[in-house]
C-alpha atoms as a PDB file:
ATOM      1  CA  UNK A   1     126.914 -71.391 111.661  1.00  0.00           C
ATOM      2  CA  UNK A   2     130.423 -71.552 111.133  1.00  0.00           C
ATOM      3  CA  UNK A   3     130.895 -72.891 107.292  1.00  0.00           C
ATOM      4  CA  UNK A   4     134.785 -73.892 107.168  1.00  0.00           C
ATOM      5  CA  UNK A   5     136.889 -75.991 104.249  1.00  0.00           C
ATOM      6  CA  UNK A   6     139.649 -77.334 105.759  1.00  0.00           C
ATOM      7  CA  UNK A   7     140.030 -80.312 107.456  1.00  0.00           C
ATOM      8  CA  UNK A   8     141.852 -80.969 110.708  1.00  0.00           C
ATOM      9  CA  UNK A   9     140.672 -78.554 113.539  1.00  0.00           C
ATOM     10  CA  UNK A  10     139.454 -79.610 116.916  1.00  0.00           C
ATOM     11  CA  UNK A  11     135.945 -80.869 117.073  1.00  0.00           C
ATOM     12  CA  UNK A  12     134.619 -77.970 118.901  1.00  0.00           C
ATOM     13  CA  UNK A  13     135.659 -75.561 115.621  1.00  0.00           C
ATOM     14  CA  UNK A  14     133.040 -77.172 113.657  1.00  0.00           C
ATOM     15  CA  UNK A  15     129.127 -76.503 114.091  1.00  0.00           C
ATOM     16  CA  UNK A  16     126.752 -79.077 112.747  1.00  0.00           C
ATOM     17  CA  UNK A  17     128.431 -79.704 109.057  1.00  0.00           C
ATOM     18  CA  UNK A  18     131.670 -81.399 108.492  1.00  0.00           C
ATOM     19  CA  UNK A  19     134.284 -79.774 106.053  1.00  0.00           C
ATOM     20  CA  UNK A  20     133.877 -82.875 103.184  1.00  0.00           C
ATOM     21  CA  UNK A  21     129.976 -82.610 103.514  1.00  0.00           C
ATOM     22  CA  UNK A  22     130.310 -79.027 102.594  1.00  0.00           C
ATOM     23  CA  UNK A  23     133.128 -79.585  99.980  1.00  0.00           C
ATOM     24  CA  UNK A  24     130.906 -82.165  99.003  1.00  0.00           C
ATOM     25  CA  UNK A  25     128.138 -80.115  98.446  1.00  0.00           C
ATOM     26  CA  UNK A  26     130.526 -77.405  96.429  1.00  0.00           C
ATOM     27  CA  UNK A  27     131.700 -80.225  94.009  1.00  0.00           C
ATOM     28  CA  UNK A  28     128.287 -81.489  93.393  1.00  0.00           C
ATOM     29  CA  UNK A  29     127.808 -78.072  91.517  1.00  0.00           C
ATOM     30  CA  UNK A  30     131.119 -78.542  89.125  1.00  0.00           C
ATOM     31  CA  UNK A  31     131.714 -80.572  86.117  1.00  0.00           C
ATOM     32  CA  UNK A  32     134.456 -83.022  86.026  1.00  0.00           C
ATOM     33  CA  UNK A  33     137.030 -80.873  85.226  1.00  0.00           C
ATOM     34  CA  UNK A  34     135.694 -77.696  86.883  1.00  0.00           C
ATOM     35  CA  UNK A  35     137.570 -76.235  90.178  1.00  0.00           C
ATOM     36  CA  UNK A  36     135.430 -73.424  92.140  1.00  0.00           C
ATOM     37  CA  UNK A  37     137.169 -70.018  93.894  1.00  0.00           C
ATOM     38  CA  UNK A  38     135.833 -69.189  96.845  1.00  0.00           C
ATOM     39  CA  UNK A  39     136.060 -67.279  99.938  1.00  0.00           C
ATOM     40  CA  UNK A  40     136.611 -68.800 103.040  1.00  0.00           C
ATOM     41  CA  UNK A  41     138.230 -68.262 106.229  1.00  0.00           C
ATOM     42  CA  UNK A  42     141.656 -70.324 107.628  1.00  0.00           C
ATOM     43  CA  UNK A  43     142.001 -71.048 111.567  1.00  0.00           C
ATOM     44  CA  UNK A  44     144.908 -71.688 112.987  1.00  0.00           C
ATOM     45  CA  UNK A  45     145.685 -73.057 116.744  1.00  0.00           C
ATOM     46  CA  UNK A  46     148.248 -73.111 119.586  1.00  0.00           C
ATOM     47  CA  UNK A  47     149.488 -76.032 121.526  1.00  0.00           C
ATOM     48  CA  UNK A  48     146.215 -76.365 123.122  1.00  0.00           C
ATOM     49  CA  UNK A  49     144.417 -76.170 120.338  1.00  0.00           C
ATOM     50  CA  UNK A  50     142.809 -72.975 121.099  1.00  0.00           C
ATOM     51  CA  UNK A  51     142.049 -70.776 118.057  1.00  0.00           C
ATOM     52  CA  UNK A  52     145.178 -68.487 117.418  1.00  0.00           C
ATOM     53  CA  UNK A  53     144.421 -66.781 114.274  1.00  0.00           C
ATOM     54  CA  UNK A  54     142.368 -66.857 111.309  1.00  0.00           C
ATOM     55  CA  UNK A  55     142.797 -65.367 107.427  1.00  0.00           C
ATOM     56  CA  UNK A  56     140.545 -64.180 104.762  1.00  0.00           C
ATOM     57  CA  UNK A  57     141.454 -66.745 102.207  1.00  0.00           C
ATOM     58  CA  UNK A  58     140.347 -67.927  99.205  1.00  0.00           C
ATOM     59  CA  UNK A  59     140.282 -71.799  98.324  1.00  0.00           C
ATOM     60  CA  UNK A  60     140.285 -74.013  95.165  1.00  0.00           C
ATOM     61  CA  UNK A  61     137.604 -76.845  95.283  1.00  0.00           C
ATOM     62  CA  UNK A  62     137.528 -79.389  92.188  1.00  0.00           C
ATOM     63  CA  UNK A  63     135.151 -81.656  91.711  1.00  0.00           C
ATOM     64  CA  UNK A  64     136.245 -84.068  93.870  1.00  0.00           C
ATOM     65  CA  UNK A  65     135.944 -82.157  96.756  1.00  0.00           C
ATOM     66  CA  UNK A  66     139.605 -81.715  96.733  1.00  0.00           C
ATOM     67  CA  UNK A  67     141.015 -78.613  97.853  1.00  0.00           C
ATOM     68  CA  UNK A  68     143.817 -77.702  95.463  1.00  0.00           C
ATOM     69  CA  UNK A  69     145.113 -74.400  97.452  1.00  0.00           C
ATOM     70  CA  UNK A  70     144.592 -71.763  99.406  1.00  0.00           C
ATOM     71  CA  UNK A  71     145.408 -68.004  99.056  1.00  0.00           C
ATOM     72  CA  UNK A  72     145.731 -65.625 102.402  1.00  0.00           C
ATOM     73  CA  UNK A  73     144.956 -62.303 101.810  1.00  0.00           C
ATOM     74  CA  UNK A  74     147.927 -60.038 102.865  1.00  0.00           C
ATOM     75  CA  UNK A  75     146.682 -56.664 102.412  1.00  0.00           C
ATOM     76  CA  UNK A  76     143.820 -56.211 105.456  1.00  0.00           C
ATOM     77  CA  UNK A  77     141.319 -53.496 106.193  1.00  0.00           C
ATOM     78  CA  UNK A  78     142.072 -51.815 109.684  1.00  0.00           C
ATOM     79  CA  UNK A  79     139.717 -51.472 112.092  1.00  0.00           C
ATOM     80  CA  UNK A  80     137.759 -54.082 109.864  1.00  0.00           C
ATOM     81  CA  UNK A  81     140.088 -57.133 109.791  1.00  0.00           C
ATOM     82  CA  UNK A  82     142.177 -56.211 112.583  1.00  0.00           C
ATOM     83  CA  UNK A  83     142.512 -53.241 115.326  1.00  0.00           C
ATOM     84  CA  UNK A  84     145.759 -50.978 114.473  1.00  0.00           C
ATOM     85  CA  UNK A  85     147.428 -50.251 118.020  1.00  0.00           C
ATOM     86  CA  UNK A  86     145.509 -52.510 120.160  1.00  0.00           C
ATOM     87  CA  UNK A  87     147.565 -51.314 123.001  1.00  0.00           C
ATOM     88  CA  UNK A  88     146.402 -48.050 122.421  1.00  0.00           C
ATOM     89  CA  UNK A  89     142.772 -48.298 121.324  1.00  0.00           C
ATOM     90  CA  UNK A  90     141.598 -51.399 123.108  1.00  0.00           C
ATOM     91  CA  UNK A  91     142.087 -49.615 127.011  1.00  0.00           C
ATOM     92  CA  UNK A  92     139.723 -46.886 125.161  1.00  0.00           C
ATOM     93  CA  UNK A  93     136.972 -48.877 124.621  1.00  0.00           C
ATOM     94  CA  UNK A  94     137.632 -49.382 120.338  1.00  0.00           C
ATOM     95  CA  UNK A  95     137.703 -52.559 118.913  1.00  0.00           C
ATOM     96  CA  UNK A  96     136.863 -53.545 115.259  1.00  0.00           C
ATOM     97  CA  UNK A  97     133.891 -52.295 113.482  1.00  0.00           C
ATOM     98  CA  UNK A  98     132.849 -55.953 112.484  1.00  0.00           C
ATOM     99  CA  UNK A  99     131.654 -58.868 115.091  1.00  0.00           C
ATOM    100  CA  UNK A 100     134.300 -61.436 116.523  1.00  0.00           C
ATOM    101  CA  UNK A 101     137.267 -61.695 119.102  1.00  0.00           C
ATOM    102  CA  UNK A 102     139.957 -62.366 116.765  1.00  0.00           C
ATOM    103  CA  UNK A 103     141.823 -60.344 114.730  1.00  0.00           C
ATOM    104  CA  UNK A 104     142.463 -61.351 111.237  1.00  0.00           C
ATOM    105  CA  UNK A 105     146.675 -62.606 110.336  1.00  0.00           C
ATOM    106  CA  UNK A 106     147.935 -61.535 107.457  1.00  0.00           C
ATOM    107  CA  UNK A 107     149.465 -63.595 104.640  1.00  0.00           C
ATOM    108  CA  UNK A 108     153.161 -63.316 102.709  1.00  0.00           C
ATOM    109  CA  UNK A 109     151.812 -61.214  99.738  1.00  0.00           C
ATOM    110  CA  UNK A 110     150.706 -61.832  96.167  1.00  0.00           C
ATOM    111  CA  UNK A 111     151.152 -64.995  95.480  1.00  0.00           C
ATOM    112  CA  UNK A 112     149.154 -67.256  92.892  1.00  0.00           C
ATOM    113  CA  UNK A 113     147.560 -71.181  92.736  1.00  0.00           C
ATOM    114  CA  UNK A 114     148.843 -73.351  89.733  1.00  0.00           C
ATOM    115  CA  UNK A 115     145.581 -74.933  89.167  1.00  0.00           C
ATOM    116  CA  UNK A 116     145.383 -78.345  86.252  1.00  0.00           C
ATOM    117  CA  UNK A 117     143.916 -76.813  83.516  1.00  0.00           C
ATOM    118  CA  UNK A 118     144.266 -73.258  84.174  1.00  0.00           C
ATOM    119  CA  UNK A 119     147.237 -72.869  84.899  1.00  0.00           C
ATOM    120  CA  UNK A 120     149.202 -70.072  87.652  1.00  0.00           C
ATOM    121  CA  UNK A 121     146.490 -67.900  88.902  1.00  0.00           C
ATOM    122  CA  UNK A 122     147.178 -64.591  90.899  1.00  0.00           C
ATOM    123  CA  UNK A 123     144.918 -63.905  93.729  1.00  0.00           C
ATOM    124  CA  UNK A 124     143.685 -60.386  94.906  1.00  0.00           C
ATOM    125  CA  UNK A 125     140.992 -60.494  97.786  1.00  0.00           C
ATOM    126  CA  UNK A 126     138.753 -57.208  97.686  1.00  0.00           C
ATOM    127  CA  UNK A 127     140.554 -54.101  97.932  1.00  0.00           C
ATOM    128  CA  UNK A 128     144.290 -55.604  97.814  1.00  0.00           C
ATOM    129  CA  UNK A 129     143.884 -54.812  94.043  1.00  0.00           C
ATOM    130  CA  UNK A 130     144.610 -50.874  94.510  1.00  0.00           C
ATOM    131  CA  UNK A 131     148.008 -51.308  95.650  1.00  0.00           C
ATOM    132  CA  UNK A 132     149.815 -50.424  92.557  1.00  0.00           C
ATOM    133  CA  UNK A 133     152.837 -52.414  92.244  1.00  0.00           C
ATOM    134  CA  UNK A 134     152.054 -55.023  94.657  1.00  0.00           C
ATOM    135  CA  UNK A 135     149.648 -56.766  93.402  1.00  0.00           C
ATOM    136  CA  UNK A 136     151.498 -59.911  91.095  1.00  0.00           C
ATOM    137  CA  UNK A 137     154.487 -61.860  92.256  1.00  0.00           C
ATOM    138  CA  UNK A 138     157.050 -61.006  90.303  1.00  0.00           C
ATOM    139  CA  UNK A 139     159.318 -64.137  90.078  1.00  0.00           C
ATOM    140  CA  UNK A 140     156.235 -66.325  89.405  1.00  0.00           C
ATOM    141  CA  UNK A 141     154.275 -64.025  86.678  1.00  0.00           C
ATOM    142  CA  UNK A 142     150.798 -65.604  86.493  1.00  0.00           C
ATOM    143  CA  UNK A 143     148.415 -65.973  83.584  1.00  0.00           C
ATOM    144  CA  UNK A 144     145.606 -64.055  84.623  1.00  0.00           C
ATOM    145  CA  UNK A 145     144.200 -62.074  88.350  1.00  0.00           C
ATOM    146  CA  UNK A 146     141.195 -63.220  90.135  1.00  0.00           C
ATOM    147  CA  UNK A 147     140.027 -60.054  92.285  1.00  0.00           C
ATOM    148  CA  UNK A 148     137.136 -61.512  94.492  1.00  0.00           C
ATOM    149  CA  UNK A 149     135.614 -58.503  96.546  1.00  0.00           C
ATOM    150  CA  UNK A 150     132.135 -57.642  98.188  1.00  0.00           C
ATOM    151  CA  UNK A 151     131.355 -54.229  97.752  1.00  0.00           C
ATOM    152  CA  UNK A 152     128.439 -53.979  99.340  1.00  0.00           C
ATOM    153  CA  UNK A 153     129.699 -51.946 101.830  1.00  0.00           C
ATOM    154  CA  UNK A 154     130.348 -48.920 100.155  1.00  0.00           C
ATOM    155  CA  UNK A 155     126.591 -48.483  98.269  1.00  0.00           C
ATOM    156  CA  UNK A 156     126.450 -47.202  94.896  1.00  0.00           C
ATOM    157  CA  UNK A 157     129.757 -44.936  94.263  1.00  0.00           C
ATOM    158  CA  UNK A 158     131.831 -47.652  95.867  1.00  0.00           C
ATOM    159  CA  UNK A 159     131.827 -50.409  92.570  1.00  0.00           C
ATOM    160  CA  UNK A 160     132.560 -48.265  89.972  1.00  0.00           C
ATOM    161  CA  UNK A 161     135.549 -46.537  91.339  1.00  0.00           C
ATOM    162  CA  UNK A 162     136.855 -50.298  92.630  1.00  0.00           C
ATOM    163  CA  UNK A 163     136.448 -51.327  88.851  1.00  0.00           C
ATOM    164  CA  UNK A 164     138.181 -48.543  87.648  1.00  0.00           C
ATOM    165  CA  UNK A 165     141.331 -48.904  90.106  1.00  0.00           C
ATOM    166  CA  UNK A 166     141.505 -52.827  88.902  1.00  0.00           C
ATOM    167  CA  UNK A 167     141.035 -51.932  85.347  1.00  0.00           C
ATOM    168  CA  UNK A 168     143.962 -50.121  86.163  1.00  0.00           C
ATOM    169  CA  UNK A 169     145.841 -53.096  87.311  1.00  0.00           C
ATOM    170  CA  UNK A 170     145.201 -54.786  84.380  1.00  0.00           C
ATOM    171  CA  UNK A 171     147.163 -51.963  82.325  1.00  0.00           C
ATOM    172  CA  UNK A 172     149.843 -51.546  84.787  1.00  0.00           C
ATOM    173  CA  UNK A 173     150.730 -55.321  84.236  1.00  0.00           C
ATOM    174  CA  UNK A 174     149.478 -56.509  81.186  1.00  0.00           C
ATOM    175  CA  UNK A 175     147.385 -59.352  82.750  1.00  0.00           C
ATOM    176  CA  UNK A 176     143.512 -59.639  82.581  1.00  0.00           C
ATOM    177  CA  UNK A 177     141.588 -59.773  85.996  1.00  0.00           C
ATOM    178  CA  UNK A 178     138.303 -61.532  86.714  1.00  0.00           C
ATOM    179  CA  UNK A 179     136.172 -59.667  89.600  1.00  0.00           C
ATOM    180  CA  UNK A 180     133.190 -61.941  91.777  1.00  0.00           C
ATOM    181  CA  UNK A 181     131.585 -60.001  93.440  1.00  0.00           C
ATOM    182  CA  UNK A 182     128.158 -60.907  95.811  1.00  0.00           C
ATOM    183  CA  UNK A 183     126.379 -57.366  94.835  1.00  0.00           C
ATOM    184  CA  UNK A 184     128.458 -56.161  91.473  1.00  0.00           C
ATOM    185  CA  UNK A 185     130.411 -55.160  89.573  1.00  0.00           C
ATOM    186  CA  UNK A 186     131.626 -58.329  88.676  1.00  0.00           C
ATOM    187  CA  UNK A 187     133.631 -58.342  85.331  1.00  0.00           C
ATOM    188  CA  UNK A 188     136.042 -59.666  83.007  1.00  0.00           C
ATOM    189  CA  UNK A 189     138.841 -57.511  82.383  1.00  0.00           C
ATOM    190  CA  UNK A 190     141.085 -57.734  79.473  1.00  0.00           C
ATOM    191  CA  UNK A 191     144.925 -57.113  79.965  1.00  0.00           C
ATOM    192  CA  UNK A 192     144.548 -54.132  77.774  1.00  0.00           C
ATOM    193  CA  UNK A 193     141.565 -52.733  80.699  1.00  0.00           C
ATOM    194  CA  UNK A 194     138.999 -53.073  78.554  1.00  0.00           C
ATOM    195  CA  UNK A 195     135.637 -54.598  79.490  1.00  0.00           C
ATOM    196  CA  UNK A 196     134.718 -57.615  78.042  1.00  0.00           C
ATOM    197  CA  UNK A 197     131.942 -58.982  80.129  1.00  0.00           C
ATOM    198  CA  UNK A 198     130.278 -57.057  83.078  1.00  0.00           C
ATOM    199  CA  UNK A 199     127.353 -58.085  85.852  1.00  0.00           C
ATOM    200  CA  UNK A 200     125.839 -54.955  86.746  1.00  0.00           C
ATOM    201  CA  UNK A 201     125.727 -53.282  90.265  1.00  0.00           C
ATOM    202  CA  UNK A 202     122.647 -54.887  92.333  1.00  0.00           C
ATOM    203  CA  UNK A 203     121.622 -57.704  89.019  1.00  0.00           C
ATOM    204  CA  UNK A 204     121.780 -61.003  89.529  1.00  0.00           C
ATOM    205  CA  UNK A 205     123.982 -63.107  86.723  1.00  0.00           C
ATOM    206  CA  UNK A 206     126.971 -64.385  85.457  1.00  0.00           C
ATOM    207  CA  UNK A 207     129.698 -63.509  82.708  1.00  0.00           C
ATOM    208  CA  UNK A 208     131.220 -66.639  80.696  1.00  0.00           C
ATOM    209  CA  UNK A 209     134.433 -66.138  78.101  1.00  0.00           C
ATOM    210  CA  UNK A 210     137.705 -67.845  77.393  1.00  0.00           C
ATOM    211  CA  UNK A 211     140.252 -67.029  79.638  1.00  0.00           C
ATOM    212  CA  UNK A 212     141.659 -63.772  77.841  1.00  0.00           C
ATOM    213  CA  UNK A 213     145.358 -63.667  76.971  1.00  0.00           C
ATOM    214  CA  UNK A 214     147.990 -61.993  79.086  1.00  0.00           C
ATOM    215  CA  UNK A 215     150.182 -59.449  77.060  1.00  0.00           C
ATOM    216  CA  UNK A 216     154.026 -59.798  77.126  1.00  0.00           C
ATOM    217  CA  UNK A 217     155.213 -57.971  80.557  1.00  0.00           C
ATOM    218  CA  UNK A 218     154.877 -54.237  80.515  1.00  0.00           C
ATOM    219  CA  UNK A 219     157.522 -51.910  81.507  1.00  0.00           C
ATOM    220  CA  UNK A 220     155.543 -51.448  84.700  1.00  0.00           C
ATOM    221  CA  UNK A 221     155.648 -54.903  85.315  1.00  0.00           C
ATOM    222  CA  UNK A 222     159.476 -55.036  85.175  1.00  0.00           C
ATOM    223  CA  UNK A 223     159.714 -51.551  87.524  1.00  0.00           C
ATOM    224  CA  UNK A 224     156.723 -51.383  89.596  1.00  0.00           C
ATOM    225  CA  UNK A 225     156.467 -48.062  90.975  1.00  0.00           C
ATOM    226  CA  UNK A 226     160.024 -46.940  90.107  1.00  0.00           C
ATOM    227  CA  UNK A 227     158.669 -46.121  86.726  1.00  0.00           C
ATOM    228  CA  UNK A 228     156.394 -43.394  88.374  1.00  0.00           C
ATOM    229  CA  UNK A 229     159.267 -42.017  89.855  1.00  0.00           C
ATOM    230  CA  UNK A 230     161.627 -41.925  86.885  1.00  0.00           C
ATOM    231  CA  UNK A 231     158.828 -40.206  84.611  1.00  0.00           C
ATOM    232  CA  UNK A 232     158.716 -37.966  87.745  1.00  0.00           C
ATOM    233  CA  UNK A 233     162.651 -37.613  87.640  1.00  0.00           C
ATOM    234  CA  UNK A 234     162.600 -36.495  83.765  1.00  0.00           C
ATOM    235  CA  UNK A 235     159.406 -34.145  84.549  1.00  0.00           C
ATOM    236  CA  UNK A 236     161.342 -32.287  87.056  1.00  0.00           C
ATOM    237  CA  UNK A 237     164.449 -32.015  85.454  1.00  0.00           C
ATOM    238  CA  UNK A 238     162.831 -31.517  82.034  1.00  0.00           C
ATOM    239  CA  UNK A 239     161.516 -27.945  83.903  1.00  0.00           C
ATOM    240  CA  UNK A 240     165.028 -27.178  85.509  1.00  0.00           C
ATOM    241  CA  UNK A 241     166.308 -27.274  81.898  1.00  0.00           C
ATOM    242  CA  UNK A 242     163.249 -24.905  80.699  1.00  0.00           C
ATOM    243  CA  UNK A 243     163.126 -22.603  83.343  1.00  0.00           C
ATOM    244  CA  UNK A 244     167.228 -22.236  82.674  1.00  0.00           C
ATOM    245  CA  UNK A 245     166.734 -21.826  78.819  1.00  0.00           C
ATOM    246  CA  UNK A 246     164.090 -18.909  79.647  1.00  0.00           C
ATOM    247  CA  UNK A 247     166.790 -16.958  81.585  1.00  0.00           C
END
């Protein structure tokens, strides 16, 4: 069964369910003022309405089975979302290591959803969150990250070192991240990295805070990845200077 959101596609697109039954079915979950982040995928068609593309996306739903945005994930997982060289690898038999014809599209970058309420929320699907320095748009700083992932894939060492690298995120820009996951860890991750709420790996739950508070921008936040390579710069020339003073 194909499960999509959005309204619009050709008829044949849709299996048994219509996209407002099962936005319908979302809201009926939320309280009036609630709006729900979830995963979903985006089609897109050509002039003959044939299926084009598609993205890993996440949507907004509110309670009126509204959807309030969408978010295309930009970072994707060769040979998972899409085949790398296809006019290499496909005449040699590869393809994708996941079922489907099409290829995943990727979207602009990180980019957020200014939700009523909430405010400008940053989006992160799965592992887009280890990409130091691209991870927050920075002419449109947002309050917080939402890092949705499913580790399931990579057993029991894979979740903890995923934490770890969006932990590090936090740091890096001085905003808090909240990670859903279907199989943990799922946590809620102050801008500081600390823990403040976890779901263990393989345990059924749910974490519930206030939003925690972003920190004023960090110096990594303003630099991105240049200020690895200054502090590299200074390193190096701090030993040309000692290695001169020795002679």
């Amino acid at each position: 069964m194909r499960d999509y959101l959005e309204d619009g596609y050709p008829f044949y697109a849709y299996d048994w369910s219509s996209p407002l039954y099962l936005r319908r079915r979302i809201a009926r979950l939320l309280g009036p003022d609630d709006i729900l982040l979830t995963g979903g995928t985006s089609l897109s068609f050509d002039r003959e309405d044939r299926i084009a593309g598609a993205t890993n996306s996440v949507f907004a739903v509110d309670a009126q089975a509204r959807l309030r945005g969408r978010y295309d994930k930009a970072h994707l997982v060769p040979y998972g979302e899409y085949l790398p060289m296809p006019w290499l690898l496909k005449p040699l038999g590869l393809a994708r290591l996941v079922p489907g014809d099409i290829d995943f599209t990727s979207g602009e970058g990180p980019g957020n959803l200014t939700l009523a309420g909430f405010g400008s929320i940053g989006i992160q699907i799965c592992y887009e969150i280890i990409f130091s320095g691209q991870t927050v748009d920075r002419a449109h700083r947002p309050r917080l990250l939402f890092n949705p992932s499913n580790d399931a894939w990579f057993g029991s060492w894979g979740p903890p070192q995923h934490l770890a690298q969006a932990r590090m995120r936090a740091i890096e820009e001085g905003l808090p991240i909240v990670r859903a996951t279907p199989t943990g860890i799922s946590a809620i991750i102050a801008a500081d990295g600390r823990l403040l709420a976890t779901v263990a790996h393989e345990t059924a739950g749910a974490a519930e805070l206030p939003m925690p508070p972003a920190l004023p921008v960090t110096l990594f936040a303003r630099l991105g990845n240049l200020a690895a390579g200054l502090v590299m710069a200074a390193m190096i020339a701090l030993a040309v200077a000692l290695r001169r003073r020795e002679r």
